[in-house]
Every structure is written in C-alpha cells, then in structure tokens.
C-alpha atoms as a PDB file:
ATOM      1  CA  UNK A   1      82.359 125.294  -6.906  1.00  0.00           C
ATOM      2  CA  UNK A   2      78.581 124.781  -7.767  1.00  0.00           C
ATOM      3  CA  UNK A   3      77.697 125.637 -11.484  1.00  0.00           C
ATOM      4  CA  UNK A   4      75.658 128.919 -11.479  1.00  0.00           C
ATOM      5  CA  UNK A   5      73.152 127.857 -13.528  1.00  0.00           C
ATOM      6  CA  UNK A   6      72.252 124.798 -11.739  1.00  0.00           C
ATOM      7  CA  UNK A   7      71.567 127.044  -8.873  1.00  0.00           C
ATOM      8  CA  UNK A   8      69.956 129.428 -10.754  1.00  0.00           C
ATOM      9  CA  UNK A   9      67.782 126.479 -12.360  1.00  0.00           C
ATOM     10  CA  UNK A  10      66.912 123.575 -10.004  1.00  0.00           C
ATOM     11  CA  UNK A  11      66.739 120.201 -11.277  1.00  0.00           C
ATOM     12  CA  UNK A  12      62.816 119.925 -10.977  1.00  0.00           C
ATOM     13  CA  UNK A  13      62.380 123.348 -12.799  1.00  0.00           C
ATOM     14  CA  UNK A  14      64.765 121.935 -15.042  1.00  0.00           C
ATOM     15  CA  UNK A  15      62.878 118.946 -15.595  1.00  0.00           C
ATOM     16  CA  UNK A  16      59.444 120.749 -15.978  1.00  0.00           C
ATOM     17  CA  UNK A  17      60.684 122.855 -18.369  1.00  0.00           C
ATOM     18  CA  UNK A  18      61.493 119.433 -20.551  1.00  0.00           C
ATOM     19  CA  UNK A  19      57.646 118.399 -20.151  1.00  0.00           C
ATOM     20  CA  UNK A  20      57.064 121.569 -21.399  1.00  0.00           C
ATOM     21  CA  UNK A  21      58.961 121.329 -24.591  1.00  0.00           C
ATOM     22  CA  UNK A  22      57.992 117.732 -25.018  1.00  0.00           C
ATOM     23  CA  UNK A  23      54.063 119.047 -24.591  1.00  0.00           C
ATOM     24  CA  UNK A  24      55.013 121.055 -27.366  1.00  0.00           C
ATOM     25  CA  UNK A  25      56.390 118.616 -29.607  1.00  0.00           C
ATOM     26  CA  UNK A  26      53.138 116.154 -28.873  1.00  0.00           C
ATOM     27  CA  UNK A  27      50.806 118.951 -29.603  1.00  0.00           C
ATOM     28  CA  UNK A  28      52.150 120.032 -32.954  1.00  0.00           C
ATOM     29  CA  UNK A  29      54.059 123.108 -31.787  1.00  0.00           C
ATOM     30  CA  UNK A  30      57.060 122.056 -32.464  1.00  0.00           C
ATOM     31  CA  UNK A  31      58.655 125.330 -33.312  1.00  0.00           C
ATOM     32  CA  UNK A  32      57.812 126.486 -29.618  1.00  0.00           C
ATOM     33  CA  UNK A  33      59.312 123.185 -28.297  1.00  0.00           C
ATOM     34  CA  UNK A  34      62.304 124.485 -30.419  1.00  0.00           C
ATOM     35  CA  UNK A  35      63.043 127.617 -28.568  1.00  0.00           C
ATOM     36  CA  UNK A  36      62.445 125.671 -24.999  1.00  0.00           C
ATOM     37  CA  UNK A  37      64.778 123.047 -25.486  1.00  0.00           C
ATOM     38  CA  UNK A  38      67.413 125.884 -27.017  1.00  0.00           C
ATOM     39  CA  UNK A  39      67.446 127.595 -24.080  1.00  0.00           C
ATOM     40  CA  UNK A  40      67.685 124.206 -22.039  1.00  0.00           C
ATOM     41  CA  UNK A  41      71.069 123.585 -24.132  1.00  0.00           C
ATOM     42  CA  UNK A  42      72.609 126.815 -23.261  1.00  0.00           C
ATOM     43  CA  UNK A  43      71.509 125.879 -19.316  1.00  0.00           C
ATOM     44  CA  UNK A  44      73.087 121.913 -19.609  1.00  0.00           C
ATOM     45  CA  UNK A  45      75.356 121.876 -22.540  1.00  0.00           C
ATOM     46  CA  UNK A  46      75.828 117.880 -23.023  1.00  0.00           C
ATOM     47  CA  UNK A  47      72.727 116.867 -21.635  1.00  0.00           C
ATOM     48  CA  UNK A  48      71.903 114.137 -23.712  1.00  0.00           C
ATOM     49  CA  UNK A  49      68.026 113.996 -23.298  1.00  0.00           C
ATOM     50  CA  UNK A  50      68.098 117.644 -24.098  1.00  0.00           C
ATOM     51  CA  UNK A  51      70.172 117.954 -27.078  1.00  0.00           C
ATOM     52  CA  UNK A  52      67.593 114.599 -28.623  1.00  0.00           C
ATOM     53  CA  UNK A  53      64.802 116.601 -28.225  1.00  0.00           C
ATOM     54  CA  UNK A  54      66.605 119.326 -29.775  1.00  0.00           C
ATOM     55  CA  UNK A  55      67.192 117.589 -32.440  1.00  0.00           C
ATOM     56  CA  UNK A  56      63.605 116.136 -32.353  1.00  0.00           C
ATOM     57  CA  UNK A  57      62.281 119.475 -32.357  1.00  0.00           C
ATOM     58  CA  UNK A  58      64.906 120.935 -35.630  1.00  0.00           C
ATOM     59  CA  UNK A  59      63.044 117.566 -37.455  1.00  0.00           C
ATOM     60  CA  UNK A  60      60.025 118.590 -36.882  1.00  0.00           C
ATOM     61  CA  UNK A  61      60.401 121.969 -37.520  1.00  0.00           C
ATOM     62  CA  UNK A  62      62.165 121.024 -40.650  1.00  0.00           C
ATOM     63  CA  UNK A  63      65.451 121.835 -40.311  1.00  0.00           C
ATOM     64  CA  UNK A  64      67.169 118.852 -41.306  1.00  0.00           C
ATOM     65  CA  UNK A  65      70.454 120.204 -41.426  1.00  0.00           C
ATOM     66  CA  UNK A  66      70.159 121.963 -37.980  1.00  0.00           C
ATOM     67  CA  UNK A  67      69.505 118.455 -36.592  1.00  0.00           C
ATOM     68  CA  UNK A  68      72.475 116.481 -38.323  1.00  0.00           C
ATOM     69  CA  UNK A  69      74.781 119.469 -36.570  1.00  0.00           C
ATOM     70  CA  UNK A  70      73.453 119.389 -33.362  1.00  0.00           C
ATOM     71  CA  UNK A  71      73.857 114.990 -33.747  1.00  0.00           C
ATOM     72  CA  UNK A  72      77.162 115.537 -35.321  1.00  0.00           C
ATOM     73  CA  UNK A  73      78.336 117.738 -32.199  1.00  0.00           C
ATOM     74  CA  UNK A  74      77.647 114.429 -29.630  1.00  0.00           C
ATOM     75  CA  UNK A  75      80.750 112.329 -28.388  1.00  0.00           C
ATOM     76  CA  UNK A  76      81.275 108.835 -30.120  1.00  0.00           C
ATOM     77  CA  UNK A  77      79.987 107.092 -27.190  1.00  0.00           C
ATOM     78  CA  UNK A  78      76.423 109.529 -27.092  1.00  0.00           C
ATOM     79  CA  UNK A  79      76.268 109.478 -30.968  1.00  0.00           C
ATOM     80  CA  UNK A  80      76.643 105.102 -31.272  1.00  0.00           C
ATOM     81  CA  UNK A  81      73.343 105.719 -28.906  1.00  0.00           C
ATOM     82  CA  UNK A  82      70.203 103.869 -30.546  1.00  0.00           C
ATOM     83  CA  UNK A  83      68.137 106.869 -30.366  1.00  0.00           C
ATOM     84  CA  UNK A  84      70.835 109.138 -32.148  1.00  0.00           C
ATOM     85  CA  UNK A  85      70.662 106.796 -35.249  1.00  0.00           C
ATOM     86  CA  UNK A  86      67.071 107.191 -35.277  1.00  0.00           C
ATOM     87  CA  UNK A  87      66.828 110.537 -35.371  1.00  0.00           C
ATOM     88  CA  UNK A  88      69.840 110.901 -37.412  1.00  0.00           C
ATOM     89  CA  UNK A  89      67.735 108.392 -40.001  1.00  0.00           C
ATOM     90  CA  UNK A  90      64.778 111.030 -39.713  1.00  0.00           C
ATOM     91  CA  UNK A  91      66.776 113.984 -40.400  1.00  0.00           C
ATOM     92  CA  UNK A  92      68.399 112.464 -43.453  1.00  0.00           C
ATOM     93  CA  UNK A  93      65.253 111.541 -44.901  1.00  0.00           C
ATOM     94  CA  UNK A  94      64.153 115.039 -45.022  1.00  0.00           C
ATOM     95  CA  UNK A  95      66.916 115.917 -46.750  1.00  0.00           C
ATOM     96  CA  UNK A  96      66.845 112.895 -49.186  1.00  0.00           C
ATOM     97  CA  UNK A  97      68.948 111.353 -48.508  1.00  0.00           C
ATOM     98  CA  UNK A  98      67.346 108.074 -48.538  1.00  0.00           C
ATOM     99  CA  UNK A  99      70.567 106.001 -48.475  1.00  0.00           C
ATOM    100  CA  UNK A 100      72.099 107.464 -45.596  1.00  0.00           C
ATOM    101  CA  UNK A 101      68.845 107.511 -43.619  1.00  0.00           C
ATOM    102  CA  UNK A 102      68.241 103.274 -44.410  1.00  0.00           C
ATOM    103  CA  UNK A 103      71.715 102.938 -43.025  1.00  0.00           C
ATOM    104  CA  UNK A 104      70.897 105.320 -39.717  1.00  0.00           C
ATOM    105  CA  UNK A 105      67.879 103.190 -39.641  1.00  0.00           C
ATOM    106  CA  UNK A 106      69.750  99.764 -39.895  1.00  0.00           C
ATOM    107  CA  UNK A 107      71.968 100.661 -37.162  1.00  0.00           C
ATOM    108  CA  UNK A 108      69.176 102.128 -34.968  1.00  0.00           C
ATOM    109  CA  UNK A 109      67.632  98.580 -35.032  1.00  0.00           C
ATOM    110  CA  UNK A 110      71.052  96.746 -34.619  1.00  0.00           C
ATOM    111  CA  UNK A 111      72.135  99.054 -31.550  1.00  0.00           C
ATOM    112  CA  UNK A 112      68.532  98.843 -30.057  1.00  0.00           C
ATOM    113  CA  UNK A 113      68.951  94.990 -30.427  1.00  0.00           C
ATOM    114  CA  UNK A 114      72.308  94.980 -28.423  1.00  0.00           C
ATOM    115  CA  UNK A 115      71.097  97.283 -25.947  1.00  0.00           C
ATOM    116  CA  UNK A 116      68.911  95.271 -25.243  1.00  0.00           C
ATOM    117  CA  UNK A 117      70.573  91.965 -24.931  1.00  0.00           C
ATOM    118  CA  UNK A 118      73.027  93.450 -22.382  1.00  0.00           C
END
C-alpha cells in the first residue's frame, strides 16, 4: 500500500520544499525555515536530512534544548552520523555546556575522519 502522504507530496515537491527551508536558514530566517522543515517531519518522519535541518533550524533559532531532543530521538546508527555530533556540539554550546559540546566536537572530527577513510 503506497503511503498517503508520499502521494499527496511528490518527491520533487518534497525536495523543493527543503530548498526552501534551507533558503531560509542561508538568509537569516531561520525561524521560517523552522516551521518548513516541521511540517516536512510530520510528512517523512525519519528522514534524516530533514530532521538535521530541523535541528539546524531549533540552533539557530535558539532553542538548544529543542535541538538535543529532536538529535536524541535518532537511531544509534543516524545519531554516530558525523553531522549529528556537529550539530549536537552546536546545540550544547548554546546551552553551555562547553564540555559536552568539545566532546560532540571531538567525535564529529573523529567520525568525519573514518568516514572518510572508508
């Protein structure tokens, strides 16, 4: 059975809709980039480039906290992903954690490393 919403929402739609948000973020909007990439969540729950620039978006908008949920809710394979410990690193800056966030940043350069040498 197809999912409705992937009929409802074709993949290029879909993907403009990201460009969108992302335009958003690049422009200093982030807060509208916020509601976009919301709304693309409750479309593609577990979409992995949509739930980062969720998170993106909660940083920039300064919800901190927001951002460490929505990166706490990924699976242990999607959350070991380089770009989750950078943004996890970002998040936990904001909220001074300065500590935690050198870790997140330590292991966004190791796991970028070994993505890379695969």
């Amino acid at each position: 059975m197809r999912n409705p919403s992937h009929t409802a929402f074709p993949p290029r739609q879909f993907e403009l809709l990201h460009l969108l948000g992302y335009h958003h973020l690049q422009h200093g909007n982030p807060d509208r980039a916020l509601i976009i990439f919301d709304a693309m969540n409750v479309l593609r729950p577990g979409d992995l480039k949509v739930i980062f620039s969720l998170a993106r978006a909660c940083i920039d908008c300064k919800q901190p906290e927001q951002a460490l949920k929505i990166l706490d809710s990924l699976t242990a394979q999607d959350s070991d992903d380089p770009l989750a410990w950078f943004l996890r690193g970002q998040a936990l800056i904001q909220t001074g954690e300065t500590a935690e966030s050198a870790k997140a940043m330590g292991f966004f350069v190791q796991k970028r490393k070994d993505k890379k040498t695969k």
